[in-house]
PDB file of N, CA and C in Angstrom:
ATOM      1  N   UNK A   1     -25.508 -32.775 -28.613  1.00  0.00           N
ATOM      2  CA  UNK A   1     -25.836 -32.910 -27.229  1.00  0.00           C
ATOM      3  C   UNK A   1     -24.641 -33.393 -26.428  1.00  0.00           C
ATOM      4  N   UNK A   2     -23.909 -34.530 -27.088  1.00  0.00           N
ATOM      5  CA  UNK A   2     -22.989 -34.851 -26.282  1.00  0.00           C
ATOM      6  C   UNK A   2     -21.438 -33.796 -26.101  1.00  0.00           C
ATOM      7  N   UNK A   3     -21.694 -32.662 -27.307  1.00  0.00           N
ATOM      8  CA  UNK A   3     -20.599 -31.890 -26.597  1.00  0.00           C
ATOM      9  C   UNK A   3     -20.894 -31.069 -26.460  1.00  0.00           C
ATOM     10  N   UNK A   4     -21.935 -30.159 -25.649  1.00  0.00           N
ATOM     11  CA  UNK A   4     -22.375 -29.404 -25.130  1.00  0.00           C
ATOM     12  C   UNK A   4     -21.962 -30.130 -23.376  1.00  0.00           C
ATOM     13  N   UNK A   5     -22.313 -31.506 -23.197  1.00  0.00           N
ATOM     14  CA  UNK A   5     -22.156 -32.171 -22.007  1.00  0.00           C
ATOM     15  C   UNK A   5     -20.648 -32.112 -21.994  1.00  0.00           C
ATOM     16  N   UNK A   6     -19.903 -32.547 -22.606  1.00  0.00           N
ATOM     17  CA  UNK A   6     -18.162 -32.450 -22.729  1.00  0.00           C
ATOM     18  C   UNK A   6     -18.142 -31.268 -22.336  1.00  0.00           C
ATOM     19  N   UNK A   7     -18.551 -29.909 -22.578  1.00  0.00           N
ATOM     20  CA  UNK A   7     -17.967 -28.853 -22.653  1.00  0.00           C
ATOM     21  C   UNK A   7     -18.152 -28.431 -21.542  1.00  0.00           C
ATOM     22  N   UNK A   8     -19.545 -28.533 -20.790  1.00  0.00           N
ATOM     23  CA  UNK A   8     -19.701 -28.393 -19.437  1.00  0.00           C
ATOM     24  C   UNK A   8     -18.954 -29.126 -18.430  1.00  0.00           C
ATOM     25  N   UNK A   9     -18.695 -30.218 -18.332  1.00  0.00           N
ATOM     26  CA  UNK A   9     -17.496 -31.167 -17.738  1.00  0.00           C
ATOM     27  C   UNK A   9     -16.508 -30.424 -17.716  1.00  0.00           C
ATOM     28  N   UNK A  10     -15.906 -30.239 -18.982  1.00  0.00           N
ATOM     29  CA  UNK A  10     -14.613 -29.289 -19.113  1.00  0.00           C
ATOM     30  C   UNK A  10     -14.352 -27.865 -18.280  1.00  0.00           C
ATOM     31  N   UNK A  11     -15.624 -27.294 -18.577  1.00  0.00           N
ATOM     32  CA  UNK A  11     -15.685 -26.059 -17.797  1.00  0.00           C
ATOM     33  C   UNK A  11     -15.891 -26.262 -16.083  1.00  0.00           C
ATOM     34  N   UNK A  12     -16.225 -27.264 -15.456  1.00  0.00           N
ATOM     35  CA  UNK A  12     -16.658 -27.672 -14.279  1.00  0.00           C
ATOM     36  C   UNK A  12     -15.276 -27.919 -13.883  1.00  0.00           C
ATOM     37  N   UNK A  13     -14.546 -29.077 -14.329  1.00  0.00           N
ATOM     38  CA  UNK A  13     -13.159 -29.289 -14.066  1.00  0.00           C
ATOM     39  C   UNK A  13     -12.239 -28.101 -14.472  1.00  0.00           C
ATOM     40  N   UNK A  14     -12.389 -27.692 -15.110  1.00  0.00           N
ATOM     41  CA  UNK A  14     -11.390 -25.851 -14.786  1.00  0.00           C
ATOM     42  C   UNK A  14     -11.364 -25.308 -13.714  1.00  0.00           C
ATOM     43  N   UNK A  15     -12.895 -25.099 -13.110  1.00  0.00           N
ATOM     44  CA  UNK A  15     -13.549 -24.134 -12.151  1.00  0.00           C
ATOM     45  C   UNK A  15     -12.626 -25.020 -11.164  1.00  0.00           C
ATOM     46  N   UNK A  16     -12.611 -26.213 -11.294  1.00  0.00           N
ATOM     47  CA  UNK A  16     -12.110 -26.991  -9.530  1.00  0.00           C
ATOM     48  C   UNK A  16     -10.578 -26.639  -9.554  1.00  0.00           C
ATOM     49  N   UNK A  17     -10.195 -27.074 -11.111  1.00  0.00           N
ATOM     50  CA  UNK A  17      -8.773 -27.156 -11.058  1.00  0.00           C
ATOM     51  C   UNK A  17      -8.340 -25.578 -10.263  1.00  0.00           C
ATOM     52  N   UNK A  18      -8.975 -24.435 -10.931  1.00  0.00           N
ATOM     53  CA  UNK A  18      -8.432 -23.214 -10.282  1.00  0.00           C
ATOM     54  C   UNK A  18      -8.665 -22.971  -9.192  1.00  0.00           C
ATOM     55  N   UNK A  19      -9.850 -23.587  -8.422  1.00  0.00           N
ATOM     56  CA  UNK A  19     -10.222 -23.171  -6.876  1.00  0.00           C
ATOM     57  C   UNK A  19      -8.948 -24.338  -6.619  1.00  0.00           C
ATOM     58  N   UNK A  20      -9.137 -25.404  -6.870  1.00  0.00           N
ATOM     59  CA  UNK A  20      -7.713 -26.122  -6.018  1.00  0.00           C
ATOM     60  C   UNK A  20      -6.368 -25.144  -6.232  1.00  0.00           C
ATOM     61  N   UNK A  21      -6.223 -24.794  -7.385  1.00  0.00           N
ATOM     62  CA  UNK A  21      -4.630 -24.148  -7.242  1.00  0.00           C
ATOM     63  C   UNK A  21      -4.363 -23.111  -6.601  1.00  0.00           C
ATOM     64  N   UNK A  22      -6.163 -22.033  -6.389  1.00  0.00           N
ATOM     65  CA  UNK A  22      -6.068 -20.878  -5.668  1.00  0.00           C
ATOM     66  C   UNK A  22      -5.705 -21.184  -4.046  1.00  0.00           C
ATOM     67  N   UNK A  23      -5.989 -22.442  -3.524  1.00  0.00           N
ATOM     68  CA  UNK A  23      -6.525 -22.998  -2.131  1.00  0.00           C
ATOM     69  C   UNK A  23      -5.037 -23.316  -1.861  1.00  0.00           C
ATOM     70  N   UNK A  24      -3.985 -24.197  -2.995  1.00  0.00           N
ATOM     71  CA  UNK A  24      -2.668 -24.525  -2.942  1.00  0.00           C
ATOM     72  C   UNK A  24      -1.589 -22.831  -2.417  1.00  0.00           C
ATOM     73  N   UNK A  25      -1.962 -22.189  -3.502  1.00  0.00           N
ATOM     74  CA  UNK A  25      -1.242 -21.142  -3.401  1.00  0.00           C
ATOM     75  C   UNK A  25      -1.240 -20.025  -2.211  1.00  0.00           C
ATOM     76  N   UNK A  26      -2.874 -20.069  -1.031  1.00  0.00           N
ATOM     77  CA  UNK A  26      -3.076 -19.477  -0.155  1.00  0.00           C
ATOM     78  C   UNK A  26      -2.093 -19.874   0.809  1.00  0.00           C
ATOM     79  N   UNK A  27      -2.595 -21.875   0.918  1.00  0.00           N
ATOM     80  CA  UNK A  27      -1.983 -22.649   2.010  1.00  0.00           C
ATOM     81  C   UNK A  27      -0.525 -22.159   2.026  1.00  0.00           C
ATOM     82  N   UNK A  28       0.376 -21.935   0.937  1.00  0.00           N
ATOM     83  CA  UNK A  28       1.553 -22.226   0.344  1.00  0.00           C
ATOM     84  C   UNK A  28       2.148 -20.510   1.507  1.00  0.00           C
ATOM     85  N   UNK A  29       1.603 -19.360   0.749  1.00  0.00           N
ATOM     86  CA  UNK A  29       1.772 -18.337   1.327  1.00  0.00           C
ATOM     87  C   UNK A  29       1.502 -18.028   2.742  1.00  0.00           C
ATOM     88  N   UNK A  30      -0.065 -18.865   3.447  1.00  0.00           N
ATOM     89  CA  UNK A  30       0.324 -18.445   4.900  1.00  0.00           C
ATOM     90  C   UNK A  30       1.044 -19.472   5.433  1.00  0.00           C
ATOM     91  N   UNK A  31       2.021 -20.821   4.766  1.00  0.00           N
ATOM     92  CA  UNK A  31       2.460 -21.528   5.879  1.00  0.00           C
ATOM     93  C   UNK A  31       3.709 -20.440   5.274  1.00  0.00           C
ATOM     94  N   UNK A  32       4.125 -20.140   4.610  1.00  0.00           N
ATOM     95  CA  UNK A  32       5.475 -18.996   4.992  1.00  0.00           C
ATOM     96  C   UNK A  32       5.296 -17.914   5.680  1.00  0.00           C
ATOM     97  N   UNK A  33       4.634 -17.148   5.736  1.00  0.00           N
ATOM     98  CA  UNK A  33       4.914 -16.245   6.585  1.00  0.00           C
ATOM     99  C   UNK A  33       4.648 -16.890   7.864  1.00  0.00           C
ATOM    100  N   UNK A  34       3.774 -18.155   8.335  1.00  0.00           N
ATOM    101  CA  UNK A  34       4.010 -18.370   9.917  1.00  0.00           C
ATOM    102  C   UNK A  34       5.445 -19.020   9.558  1.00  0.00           C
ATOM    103  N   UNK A  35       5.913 -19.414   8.905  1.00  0.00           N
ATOM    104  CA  UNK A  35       7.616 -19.647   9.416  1.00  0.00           C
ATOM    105  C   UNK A  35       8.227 -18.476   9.533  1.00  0.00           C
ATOM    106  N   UNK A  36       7.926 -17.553   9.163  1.00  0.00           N
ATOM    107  CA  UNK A  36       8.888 -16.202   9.173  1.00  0.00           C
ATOM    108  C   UNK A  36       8.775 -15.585   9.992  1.00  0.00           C
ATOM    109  N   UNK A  37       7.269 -15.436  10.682  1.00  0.00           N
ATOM    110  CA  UNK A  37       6.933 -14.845  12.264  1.00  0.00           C
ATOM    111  C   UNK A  37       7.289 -16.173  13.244  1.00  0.00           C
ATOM    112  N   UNK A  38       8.099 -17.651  12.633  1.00  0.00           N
ATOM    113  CA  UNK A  38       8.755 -18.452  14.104  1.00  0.00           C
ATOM    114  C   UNK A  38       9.763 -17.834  13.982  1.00  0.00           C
ATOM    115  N   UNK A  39      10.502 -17.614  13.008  1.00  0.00           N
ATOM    116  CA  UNK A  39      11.751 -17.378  12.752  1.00  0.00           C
ATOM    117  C   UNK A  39      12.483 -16.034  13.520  1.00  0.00           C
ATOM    118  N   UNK A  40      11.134 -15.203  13.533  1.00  0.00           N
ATOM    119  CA  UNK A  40      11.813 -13.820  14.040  1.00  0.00           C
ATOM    120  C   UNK A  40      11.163 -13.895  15.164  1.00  0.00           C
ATOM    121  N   UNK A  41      10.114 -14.674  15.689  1.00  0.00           N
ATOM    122  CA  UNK A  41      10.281 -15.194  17.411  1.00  0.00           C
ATOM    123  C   UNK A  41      11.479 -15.523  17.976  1.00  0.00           C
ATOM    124  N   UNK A  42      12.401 -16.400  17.522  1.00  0.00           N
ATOM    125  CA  UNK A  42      13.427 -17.373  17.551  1.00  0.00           C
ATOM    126  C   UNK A  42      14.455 -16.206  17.869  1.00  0.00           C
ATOM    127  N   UNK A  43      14.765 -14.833  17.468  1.00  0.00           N
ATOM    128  CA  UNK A  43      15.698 -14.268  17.745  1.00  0.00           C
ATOM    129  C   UNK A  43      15.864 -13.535  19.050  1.00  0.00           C
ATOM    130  N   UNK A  44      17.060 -13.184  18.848  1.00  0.00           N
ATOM    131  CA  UNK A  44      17.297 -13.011  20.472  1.00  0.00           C
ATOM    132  C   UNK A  44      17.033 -11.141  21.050  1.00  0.00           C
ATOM    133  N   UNK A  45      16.646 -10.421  19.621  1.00  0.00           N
ATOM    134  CA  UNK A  45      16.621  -9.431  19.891  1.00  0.00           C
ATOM    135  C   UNK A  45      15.162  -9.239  19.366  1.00  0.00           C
ATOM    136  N   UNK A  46      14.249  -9.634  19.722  1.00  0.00           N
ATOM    137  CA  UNK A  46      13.173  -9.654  19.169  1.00  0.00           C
ATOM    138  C   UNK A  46      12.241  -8.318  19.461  1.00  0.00           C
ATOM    139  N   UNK A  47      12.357  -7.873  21.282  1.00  0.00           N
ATOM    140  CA  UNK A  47      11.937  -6.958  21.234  1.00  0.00           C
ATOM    141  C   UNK A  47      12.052  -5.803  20.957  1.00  0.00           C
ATOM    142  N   UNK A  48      13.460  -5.651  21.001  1.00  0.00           N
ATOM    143  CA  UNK A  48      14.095  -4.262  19.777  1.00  0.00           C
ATOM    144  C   UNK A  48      13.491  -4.155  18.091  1.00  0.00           C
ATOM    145  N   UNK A  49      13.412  -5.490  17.902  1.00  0.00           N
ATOM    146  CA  UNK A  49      13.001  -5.300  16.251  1.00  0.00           C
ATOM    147  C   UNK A  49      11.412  -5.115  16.590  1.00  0.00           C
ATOM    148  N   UNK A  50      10.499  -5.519  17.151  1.00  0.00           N
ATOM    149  CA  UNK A  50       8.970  -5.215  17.470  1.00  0.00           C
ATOM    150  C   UNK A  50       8.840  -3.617  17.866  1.00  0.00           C
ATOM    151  N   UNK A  51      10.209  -3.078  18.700  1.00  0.00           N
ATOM    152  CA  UNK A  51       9.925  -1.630  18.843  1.00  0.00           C
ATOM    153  C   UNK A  51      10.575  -0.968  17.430  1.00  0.00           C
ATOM    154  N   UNK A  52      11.031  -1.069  16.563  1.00  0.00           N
ATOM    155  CA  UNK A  52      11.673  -0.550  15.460  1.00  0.00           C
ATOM    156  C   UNK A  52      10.618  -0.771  14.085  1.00  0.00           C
ATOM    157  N   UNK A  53       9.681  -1.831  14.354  1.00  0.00           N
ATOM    158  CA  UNK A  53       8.736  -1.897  13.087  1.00  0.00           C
ATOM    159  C   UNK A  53       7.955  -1.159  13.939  1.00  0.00           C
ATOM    160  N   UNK A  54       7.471  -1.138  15.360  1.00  0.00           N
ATOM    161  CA  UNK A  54       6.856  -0.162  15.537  1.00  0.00           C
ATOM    162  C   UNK A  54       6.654   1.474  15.445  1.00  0.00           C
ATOM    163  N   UNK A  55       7.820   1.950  15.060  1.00  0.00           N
ATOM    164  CA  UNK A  55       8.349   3.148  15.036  1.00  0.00           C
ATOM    165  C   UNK A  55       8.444   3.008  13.401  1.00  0.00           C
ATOM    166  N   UNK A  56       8.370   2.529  12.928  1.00  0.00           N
ATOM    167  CA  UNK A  56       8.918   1.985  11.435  1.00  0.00           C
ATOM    168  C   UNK A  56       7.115   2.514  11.177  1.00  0.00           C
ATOM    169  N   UNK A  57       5.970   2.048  11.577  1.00  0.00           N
ATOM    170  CA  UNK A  57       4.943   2.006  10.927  1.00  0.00           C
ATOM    171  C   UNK A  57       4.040   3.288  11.764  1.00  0.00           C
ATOM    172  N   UNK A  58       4.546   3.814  12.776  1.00  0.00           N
ATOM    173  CA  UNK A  58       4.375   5.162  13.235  1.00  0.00           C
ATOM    174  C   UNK A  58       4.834   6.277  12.160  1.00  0.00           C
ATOM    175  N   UNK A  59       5.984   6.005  11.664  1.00  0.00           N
ATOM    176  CA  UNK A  59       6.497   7.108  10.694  1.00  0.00           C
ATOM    177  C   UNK A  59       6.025   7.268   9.699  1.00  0.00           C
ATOM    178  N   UNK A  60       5.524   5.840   9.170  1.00  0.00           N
ATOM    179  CA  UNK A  60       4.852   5.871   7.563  1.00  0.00           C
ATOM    180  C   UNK A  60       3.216   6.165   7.795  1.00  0.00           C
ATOM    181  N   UNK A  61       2.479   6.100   9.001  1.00  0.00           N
ATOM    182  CA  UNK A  61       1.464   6.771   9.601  1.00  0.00           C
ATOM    183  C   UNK A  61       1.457   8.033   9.355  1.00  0.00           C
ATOM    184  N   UNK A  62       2.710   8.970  10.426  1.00  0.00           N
ATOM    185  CA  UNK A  62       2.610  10.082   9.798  1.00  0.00           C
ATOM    186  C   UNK A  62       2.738  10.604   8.718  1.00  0.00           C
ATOM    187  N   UNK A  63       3.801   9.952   7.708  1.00  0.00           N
ATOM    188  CA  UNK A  63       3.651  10.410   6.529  1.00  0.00           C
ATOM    189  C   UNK A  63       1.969  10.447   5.480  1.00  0.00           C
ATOM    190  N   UNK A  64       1.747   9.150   5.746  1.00  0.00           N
ATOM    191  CA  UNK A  64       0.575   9.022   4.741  1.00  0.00           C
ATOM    192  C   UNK A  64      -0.693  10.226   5.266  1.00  0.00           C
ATOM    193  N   UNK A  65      -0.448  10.551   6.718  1.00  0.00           N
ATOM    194  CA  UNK A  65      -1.701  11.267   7.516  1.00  0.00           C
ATOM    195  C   UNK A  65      -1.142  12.844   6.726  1.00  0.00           C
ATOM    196  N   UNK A  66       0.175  12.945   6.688  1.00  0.00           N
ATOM    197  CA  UNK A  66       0.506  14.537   5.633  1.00  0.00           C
ATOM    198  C   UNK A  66       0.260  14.646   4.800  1.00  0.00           C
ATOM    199  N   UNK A  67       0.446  13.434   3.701  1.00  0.00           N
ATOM    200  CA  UNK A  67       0.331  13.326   2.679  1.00  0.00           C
ATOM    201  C   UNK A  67      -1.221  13.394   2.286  1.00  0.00           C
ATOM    202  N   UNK A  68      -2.411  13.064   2.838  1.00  0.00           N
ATOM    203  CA  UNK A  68      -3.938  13.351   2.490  1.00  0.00           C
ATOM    204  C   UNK A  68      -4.654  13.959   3.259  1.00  0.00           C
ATOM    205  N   UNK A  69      -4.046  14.418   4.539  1.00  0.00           N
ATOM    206  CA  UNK A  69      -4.559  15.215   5.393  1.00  0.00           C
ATOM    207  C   UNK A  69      -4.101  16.827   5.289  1.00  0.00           C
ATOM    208  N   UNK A  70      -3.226  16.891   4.533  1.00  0.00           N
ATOM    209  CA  UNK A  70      -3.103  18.570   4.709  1.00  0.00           C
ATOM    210  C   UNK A  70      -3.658  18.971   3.567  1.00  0.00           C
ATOM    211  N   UNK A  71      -4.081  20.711   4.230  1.00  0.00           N
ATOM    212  CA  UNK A  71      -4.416  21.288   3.878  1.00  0.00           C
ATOM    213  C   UNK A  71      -3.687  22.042   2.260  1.00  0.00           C
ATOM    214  N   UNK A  72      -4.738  21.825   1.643  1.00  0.00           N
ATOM    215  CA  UNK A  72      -4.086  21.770  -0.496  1.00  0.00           C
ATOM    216  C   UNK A  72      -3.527  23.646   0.190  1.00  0.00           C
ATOM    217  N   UNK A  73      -2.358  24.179  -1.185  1.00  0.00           N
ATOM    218  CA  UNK A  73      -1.775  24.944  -1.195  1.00  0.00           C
ATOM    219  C   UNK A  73      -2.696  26.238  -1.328  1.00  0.00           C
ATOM    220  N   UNK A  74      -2.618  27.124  -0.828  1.00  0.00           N
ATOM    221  CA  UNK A  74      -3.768  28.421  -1.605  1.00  0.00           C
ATOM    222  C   UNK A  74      -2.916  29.030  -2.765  1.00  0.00           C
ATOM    223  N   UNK A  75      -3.138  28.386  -3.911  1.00  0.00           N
ATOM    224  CA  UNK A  75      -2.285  28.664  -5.145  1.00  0.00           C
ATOM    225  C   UNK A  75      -2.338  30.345  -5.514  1.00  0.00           C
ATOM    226  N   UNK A  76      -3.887  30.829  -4.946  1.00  0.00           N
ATOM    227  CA  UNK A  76      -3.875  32.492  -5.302  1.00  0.00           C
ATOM    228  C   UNK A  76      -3.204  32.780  -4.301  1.00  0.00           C
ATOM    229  N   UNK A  77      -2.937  32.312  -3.402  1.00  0.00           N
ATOM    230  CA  UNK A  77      -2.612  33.138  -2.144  1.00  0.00           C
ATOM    231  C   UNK A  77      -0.980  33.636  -2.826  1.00  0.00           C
ATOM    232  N   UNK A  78      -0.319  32.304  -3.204  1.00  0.00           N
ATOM    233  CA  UNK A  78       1.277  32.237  -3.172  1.00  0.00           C
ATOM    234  C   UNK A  78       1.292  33.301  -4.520  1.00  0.00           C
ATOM    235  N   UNK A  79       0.487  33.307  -5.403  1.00  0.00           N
ATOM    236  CA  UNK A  79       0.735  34.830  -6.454  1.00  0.00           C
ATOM    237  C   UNK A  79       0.655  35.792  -6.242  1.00  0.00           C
ATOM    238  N   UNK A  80      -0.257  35.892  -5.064  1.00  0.00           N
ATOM    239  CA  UNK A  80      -0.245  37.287  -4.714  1.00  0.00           C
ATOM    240  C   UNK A  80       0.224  37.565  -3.948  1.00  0.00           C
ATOM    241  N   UNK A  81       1.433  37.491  -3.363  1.00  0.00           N
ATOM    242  CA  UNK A  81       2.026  37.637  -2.046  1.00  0.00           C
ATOM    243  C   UNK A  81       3.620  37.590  -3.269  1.00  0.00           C
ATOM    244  N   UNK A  82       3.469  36.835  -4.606  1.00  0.00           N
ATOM    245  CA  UNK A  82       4.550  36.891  -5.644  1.00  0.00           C
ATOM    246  C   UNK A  82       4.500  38.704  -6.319  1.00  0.00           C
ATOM    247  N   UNK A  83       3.153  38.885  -6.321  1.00  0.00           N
ATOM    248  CA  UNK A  83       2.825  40.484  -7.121  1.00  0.00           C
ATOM    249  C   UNK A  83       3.246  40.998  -6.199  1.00  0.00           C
ATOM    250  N   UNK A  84       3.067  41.082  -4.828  1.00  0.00           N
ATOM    251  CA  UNK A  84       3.276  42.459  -3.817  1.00  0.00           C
ATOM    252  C   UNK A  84       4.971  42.465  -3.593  1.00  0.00           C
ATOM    253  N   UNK A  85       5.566  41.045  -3.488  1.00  0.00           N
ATOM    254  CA  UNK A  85       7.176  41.126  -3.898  1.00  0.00           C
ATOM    255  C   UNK A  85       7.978  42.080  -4.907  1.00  0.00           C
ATOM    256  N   UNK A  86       6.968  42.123  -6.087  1.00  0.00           N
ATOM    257  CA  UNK A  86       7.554  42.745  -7.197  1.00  0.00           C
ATOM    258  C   UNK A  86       7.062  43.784  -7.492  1.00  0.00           C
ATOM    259  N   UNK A  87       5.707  44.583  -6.878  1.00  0.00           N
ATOM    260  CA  UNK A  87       5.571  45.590  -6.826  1.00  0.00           C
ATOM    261  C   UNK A  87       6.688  46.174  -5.698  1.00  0.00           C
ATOM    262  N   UNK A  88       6.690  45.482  -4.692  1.00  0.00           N
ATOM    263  CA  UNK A  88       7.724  46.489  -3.658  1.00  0.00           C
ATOM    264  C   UNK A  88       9.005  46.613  -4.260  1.00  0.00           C
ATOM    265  N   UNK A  89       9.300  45.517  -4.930  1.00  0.00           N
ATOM    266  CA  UNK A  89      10.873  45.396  -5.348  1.00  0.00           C
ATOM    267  C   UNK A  89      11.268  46.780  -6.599  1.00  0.00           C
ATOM    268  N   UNK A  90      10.204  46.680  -7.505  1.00  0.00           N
ATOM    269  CA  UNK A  90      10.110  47.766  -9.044  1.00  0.00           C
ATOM    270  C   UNK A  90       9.803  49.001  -8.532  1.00  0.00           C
ATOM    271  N   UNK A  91       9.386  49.026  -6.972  1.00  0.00           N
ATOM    272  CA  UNK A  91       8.929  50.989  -6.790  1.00  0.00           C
ATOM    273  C   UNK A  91       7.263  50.311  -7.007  1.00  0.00           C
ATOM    274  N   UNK A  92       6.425  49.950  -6.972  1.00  0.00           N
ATOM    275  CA  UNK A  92       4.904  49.989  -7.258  1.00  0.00           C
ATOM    276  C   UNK A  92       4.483  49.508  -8.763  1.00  0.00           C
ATOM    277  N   UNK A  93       5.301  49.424  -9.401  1.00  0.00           N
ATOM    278  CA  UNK A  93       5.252  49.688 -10.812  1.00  0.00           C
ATOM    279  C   UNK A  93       5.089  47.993 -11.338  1.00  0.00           C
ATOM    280  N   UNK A  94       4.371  47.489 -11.818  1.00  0.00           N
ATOM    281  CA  UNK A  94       4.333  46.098 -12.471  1.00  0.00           C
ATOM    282  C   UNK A  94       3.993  45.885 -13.619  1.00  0.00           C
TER     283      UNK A  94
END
């Protein structure tokens, strides 16, 4: 009985220890990036770099919108348009 109770203790104090270290490691990560968004407040060319990530994340927009938005290849299409090449090219003959 009594280490069934130990073991639950044990497991209770894990559970905290990791929610505390998860809670450490959040705090840890958003107080850096708000220093990194003072930091690039702080510069003197700030609105050039706000229009350049803007254009920066316009481009990778369009890419990703090509990349799953177009239309898949017509794989019969491109063979057969390969056969009528090489029939015209051989005289008819394939």
């Amino acid at each position: 009985m009594a280490d069934t109770a130990r073991s639950g203790s044990r497991l209770d104090e894990q559970a905290v220890l990791l929610a505390a270290g998860l809670a450490d490691l959040a705090v840890s990560a958003v107080s850096s990036a708000v220093g990194t968004v003072q930091g690039m407040l702080r510069r003197s060319d700030g609105p050039e770099l706000a229009q350049d990530a803007q254009q920066d994340l316009m481009a990778r927009g369009r890419l990703a919108l090509d990349r799953y938005a177009a239309a898949p290849v017509p794989h019969l299409e491109v063979l057969a348009q390969h056969v009528l090449a090489r029939q015209a090219a051989s005289g008819g003959d394939v």
